[in-house]
N, C-alpha and C. Protein backbone atom coordinates (compact mmCIF):
# COMPACT_ATOMS: atom_id res chain seq x y z
N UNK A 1 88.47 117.66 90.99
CA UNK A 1 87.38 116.73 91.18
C UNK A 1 87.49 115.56 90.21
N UNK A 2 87.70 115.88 89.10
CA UNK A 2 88.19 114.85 88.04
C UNK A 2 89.45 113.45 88.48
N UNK A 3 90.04 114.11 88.85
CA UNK A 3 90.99 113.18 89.22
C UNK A 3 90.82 112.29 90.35
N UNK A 4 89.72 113.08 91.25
CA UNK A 4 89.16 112.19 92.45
C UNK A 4 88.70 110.85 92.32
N UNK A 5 87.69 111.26 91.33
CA UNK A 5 87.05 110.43 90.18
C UNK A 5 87.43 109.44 89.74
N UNK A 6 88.69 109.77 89.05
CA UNK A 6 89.23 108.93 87.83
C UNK A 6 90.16 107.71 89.06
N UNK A 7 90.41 108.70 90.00
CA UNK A 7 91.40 107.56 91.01
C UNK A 7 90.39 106.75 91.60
N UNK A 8 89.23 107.21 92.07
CA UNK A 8 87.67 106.15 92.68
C UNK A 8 87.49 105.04 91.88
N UNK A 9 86.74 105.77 90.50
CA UNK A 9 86.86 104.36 90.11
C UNK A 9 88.17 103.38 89.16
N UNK A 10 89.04 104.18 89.10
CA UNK A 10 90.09 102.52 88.61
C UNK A 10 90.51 101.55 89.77
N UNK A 11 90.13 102.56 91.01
CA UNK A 11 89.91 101.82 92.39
C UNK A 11 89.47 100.60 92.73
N UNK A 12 87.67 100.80 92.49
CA UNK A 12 86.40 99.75 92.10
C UNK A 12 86.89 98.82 91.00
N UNK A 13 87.24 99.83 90.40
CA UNK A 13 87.44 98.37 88.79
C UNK A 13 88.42 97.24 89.18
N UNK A 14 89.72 97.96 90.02
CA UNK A 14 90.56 96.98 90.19
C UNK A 14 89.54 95.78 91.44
N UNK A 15 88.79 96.50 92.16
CA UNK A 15 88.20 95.60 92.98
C UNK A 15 87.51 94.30 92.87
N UNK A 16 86.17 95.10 91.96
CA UNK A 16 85.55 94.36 91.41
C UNK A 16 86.03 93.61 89.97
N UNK A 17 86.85 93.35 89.60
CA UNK A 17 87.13 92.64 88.19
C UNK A 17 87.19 91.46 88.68
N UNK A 18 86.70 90.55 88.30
CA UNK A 18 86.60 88.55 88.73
C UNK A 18 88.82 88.35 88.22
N UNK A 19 88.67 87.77 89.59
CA UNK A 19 90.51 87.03 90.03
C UNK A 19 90.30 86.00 89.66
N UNK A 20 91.46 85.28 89.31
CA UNK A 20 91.92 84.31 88.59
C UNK A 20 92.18 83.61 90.05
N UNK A 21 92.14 82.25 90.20
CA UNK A 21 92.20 81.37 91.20
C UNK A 21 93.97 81.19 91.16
N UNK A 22 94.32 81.29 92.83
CA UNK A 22 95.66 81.11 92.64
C UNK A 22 96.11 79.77 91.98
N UNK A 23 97.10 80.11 91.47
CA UNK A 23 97.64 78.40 90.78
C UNK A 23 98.26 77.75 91.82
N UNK A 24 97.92 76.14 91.65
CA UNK A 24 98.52 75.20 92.52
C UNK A 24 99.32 74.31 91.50
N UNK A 25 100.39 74.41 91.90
CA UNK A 25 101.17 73.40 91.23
C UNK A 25 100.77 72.25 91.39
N UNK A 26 101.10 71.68 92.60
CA UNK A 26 100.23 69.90 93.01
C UNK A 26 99.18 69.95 92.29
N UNK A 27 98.33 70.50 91.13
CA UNK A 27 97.32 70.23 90.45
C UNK A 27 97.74 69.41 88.98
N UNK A 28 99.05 69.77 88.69
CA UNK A 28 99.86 69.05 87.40
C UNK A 28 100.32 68.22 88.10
N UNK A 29 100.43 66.99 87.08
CA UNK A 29 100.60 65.93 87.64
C UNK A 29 102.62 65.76 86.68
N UNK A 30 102.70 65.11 87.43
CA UNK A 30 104.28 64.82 87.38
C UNK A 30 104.98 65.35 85.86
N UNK A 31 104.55 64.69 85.06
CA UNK A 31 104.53 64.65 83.18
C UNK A 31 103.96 65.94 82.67
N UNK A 32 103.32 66.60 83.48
CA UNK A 32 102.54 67.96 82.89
C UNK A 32 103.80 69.27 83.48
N UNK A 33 103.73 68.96 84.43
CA UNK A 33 105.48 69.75 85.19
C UNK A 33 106.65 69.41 83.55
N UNK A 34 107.07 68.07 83.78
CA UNK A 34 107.60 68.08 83.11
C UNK A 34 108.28 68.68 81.20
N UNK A 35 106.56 68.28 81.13
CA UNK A 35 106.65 68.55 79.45
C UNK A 35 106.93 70.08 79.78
N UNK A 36 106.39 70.99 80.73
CA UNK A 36 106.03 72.63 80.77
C UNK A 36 107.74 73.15 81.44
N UNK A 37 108.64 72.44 81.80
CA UNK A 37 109.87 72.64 81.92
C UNK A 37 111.00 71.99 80.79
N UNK A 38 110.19 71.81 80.13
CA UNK A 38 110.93 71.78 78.80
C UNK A 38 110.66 72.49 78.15
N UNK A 39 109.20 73.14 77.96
CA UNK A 39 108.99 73.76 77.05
C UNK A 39 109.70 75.50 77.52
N UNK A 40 109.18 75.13 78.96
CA UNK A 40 110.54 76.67 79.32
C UNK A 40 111.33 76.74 78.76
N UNK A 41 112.52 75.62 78.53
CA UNK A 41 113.92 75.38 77.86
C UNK A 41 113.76 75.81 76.59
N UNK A 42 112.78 76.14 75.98
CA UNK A 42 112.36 76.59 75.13
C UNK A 42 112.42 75.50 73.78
N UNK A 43 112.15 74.16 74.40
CA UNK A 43 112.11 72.93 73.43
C UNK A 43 110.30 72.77 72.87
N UNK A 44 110.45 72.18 71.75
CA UNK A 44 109.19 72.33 70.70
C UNK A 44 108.74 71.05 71.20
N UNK A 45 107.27 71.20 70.81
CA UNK A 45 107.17 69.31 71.51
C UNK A 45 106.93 68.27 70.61
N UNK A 46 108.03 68.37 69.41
CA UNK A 46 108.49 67.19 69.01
C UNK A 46 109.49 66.49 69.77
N UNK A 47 110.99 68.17 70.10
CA UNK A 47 111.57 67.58 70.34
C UNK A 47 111.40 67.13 71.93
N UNK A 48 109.93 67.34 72.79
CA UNK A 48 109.57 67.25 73.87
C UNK A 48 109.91 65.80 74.17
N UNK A 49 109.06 65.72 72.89
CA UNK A 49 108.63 63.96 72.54
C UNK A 49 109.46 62.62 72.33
N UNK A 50 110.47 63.46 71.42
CA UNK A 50 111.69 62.49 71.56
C UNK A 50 112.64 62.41 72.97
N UNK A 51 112.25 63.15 73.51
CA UNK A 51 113.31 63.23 75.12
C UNK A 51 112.33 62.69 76.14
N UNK A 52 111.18 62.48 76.16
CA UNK A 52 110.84 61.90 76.68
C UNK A 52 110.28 60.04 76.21
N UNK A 53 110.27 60.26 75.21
CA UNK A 53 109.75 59.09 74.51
C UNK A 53 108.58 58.78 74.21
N UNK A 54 107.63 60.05 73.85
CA UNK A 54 106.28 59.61 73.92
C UNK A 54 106.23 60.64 72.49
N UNK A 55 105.06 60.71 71.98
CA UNK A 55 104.69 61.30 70.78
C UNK A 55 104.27 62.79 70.92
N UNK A 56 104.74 63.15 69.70
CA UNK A 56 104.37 64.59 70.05
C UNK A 56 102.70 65.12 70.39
N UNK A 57 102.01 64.01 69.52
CA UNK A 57 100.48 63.97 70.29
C UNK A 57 100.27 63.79 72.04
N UNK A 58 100.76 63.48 72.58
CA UNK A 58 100.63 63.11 73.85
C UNK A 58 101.81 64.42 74.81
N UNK A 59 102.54 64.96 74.06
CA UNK A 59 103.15 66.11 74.36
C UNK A 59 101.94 67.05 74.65
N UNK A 60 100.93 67.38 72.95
CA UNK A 60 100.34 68.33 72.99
C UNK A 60 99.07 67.91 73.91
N UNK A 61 98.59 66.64 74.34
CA UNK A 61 97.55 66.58 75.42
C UNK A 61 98.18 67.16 76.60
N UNK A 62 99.04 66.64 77.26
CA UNK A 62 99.86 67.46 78.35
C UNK A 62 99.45 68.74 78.22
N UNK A 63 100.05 69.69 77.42
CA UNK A 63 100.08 70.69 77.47
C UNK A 63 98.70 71.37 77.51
N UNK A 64 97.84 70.97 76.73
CA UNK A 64 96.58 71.42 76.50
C UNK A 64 95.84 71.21 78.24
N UNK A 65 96.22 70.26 78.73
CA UNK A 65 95.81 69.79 80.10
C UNK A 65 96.12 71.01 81.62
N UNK A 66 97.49 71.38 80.71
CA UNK A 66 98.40 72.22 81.76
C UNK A 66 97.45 73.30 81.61
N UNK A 67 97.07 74.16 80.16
CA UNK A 67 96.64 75.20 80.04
C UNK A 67 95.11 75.30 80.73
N UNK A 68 94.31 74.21 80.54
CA UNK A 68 93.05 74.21 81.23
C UNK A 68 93.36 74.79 83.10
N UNK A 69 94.42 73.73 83.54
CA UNK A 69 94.75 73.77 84.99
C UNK A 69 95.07 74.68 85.52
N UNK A 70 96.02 75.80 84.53
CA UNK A 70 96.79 76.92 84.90
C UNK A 70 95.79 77.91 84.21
N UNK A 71 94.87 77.97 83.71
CA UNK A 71 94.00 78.94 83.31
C UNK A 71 94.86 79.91 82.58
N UNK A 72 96.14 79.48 81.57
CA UNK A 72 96.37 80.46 80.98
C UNK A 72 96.33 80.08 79.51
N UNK A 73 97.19 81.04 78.45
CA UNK A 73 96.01 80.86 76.90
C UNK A 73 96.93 80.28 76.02
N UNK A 74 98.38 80.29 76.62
CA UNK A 74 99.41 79.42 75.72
C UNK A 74 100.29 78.68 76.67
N UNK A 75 101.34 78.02 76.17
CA UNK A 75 102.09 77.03 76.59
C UNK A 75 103.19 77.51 77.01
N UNK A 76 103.85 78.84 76.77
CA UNK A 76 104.90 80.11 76.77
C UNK A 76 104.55 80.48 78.39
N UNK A 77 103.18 81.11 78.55
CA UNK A 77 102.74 81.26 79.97
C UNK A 77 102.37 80.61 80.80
N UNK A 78 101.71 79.24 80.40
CA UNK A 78 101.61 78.54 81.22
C UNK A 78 102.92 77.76 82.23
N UNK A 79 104.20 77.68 81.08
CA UNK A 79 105.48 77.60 81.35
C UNK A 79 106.22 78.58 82.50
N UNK A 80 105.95 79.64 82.35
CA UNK A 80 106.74 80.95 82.87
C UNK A 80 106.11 80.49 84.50
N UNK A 81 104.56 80.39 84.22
CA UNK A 81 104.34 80.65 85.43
C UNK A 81 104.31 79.25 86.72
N UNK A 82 104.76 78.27 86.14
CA UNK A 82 104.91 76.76 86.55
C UNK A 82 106.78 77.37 87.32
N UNK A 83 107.10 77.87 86.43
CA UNK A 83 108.59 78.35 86.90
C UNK A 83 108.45 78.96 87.98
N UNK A 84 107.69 80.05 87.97
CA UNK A 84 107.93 81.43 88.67
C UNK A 84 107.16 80.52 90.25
N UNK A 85 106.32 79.66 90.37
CA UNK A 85 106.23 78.90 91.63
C UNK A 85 106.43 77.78 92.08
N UNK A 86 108.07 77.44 91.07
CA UNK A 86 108.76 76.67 91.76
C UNK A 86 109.51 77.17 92.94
């Protein structure tokens, strides 16, 4: 009976737990792709900054922009997952 249980509700839980909205890429805009496929490359965003030509401040707005869009909590995942739906 226990196990009935225990399989019911991780059942519900998986049901009911609030989903994350699928990610849309077309929501980053050209430069936000960009900076987040560099940072895949596993480049820092100074040296983001010098390859693109803009400052590493304007690297880290990008990115901070990406993370709002992609609802995730660093720049590592927000990266992975910009990849994983190309």
């Amino acid at each position: 009976m226990g196990v009935l249980a225990n399989y019911t509700h991780e059942s519900m839980s998986r049901l009911l737990r609030p989903q994350r909205p699928p990610f849309d890429v077309a929501s980053l805009s050209a430069r936000e792709r960009e900076v987040l496929l560099w940072t895949a490359e596993g480049k820092t965003a100074d040296e983001i900054g010098d390859i693109l030509g803009i400052s590493t401040r304007t690297v880290n707005f990008h990115i901070r922009n990406c993370l709002d869009k992609t609802g995730c909590r660093n720049k590592v995942q927000s990266a992975i997952r910009l990849v994983m739906w190309r």
